[in-house]
Protein backbone atom coordinates (compact mmCIF):
# COMPACT_ATOMS: atom_id res chain seq x y z
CA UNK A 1 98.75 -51.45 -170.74
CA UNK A 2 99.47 -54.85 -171.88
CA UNK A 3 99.82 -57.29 -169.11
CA UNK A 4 102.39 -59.05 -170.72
CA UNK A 5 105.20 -56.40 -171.39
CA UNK A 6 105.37 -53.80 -169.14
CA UNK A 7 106.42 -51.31 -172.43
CA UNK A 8 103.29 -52.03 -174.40
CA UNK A 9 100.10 -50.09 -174.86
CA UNK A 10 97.14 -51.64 -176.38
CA UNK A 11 94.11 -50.01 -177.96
CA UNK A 12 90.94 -51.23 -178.49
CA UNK A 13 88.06 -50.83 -181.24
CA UNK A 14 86.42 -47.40 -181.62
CA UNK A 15 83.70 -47.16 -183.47
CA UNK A 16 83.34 -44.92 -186.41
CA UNK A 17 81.63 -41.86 -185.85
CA UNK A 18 81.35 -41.28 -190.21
CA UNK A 19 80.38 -44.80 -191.38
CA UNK A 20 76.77 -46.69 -190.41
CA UNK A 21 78.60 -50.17 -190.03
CA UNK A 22 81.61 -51.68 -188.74
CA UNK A 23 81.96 -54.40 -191.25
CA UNK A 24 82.12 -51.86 -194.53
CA UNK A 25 83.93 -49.13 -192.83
CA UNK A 26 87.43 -48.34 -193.96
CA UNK A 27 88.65 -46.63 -190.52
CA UNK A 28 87.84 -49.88 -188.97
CA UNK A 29 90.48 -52.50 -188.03
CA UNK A 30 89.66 -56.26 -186.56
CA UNK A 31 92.69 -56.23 -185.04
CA UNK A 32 93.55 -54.78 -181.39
CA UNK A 33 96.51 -52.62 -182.32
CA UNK A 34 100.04 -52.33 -180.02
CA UNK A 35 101.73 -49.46 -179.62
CA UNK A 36 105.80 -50.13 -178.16
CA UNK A 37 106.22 -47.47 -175.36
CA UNK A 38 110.07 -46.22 -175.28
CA UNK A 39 110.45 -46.41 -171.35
CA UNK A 40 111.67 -43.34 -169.68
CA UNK A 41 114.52 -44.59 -167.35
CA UNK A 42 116.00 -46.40 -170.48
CA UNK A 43 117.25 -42.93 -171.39
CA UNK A 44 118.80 -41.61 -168.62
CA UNK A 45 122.29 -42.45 -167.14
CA UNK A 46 123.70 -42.20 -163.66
CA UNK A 47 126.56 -40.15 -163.05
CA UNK A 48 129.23 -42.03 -161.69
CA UNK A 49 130.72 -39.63 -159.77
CA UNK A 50 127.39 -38.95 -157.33
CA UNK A 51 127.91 -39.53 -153.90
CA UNK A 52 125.08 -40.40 -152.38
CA UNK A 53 124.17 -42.42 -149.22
CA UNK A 54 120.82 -43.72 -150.63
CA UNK A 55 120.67 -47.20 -150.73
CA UNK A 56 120.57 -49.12 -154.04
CA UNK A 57 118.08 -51.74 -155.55
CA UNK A 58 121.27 -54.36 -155.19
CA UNK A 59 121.94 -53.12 -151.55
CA UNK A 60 119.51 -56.01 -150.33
CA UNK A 61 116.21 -57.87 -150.53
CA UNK A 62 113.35 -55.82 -151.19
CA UNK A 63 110.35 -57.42 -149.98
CA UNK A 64 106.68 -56.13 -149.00
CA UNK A 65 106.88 -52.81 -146.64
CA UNK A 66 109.73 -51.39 -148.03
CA UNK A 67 109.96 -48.04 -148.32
CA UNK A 68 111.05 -46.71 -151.58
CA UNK A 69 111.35 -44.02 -153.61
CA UNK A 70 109.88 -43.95 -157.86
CA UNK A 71 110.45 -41.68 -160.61
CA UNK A 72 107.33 -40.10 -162.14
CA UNK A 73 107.28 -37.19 -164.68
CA UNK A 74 110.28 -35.29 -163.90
CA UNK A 75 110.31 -36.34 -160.16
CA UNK A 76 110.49 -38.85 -157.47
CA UNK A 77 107.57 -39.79 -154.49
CA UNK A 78 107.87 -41.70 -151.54
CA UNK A 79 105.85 -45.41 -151.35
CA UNK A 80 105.03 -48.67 -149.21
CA UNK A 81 105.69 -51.89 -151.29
CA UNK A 82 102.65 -53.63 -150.58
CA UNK A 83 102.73 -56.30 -153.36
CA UNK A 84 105.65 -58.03 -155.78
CA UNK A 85 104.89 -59.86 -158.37
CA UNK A 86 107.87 -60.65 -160.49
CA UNK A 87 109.71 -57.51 -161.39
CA UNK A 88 106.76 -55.37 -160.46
CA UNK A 89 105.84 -53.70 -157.53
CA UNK A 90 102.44 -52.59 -156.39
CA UNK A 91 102.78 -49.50 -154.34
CA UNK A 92 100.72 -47.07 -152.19
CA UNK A 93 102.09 -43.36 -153.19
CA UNK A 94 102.31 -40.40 -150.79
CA UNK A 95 102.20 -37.09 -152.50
CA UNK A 96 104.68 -34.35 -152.24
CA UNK A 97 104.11 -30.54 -150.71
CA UNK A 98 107.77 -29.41 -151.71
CA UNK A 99 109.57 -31.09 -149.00
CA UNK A 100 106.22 -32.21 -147.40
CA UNK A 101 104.72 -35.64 -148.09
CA UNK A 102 101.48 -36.93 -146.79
CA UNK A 103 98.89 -39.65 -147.79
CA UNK A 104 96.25 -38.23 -150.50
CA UNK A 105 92.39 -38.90 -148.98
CA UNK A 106 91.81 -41.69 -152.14
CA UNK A 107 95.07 -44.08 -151.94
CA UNK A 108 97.07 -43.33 -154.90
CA UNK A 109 97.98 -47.06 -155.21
CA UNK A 110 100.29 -48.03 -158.58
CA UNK A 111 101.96 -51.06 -160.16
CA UNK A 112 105.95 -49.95 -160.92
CA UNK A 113 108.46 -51.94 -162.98
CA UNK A 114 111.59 -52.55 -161.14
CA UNK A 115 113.15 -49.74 -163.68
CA UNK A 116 111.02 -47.12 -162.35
CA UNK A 117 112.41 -47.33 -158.60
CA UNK A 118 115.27 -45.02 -157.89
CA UNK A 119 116.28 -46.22 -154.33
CA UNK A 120 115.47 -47.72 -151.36
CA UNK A 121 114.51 -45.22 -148.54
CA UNK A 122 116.37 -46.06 -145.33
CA UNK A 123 113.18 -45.45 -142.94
CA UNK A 124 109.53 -45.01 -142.88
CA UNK A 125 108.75 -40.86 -143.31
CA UNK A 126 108.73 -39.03 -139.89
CA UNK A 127 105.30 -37.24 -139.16
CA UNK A 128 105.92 -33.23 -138.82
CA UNK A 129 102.42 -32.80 -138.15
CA UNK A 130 98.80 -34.42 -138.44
CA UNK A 131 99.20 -34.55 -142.15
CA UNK A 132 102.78 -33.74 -142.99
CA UNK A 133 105.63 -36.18 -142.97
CA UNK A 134 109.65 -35.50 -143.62
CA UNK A 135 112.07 -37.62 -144.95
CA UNK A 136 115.86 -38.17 -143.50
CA UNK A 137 117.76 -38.69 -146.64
CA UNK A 138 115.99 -36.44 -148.38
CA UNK A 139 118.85 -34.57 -150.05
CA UNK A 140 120.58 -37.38 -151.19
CA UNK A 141 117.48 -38.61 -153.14
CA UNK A 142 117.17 -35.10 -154.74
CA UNK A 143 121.02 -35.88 -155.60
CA UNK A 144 119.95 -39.15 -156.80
CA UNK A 145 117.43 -38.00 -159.07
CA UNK A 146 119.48 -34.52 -160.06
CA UNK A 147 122.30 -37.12 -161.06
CA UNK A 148 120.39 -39.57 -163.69
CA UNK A 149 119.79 -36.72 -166.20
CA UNK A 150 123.71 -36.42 -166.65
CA UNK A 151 124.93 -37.87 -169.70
């Protein structure tokens, strides 16, 4: 990814696997090339008549320990803010066992645009079990993310 836009991938050289040289080959280019990425959550709209009790990204200060949950292929997961810088967010992931979560054995630790957030989650997950933790609002954030596919 390009550390300047968050919407930006970069690719680097390859080197030909037909031609002996760089320098004469025609597949070869000397500059990196950028490809613009077409975010996902620029797509999507909220429905405006979802009544959820989930807070929002405007509902107050989000600062390092919050508790949030982020869109990621078709779904949301639960994760600890552990870093901000600017509009993006370093989190540590938990991964989802239906409506399980628990902490994978190699942290799955990502950095998340602002965009990619879909709420605030009220409080930490409650542990079920040694491995298995529950969320309280759960619903609503399945409403939540049910909701910004309507058009």
């Amino acid at each position: 990814w390009n550390k300047y836009e968050n919407d930006q991938l970069q690719l680097r050289y390859l080197s030909c696997f037909t031609c002996d040289t760089y320098k004469k080959c025609p597949h070869f280019s000397s500059e990196p090339s950028l490809v613009k990425l077409s975010p996902f959550l620029k797509k999507i709209k909220v429905c405006k008549n979802s009544q959820t009790s989930t807070p929002d990204l405007k509902s107050g200060p989000i600062i390092v320990g919050t508790w949030v949950a982020v869109v990621y292929d078709g779904n949301w997961f639960p994760g600890l803010i552990e870093e901000i810088n600017d509009d993006n967010f370093k989190i540590n992931f938990m991964l989802r066992n239906g409506s399980r979560f628990y902490w994978p054995n190699i942290p799955d630790v990502q950095e998340v645009p602002k965009g990619g957030i879909l709420c605030l989650i009220k409080s930490p997950p409650c542990p079920i079990s040694s491995r298995y933790f529950t969320i309280d609002n759960l619903s609503d954030i399945n409403l939540k993310m049910e909701n910004i596919s309507c058009t």
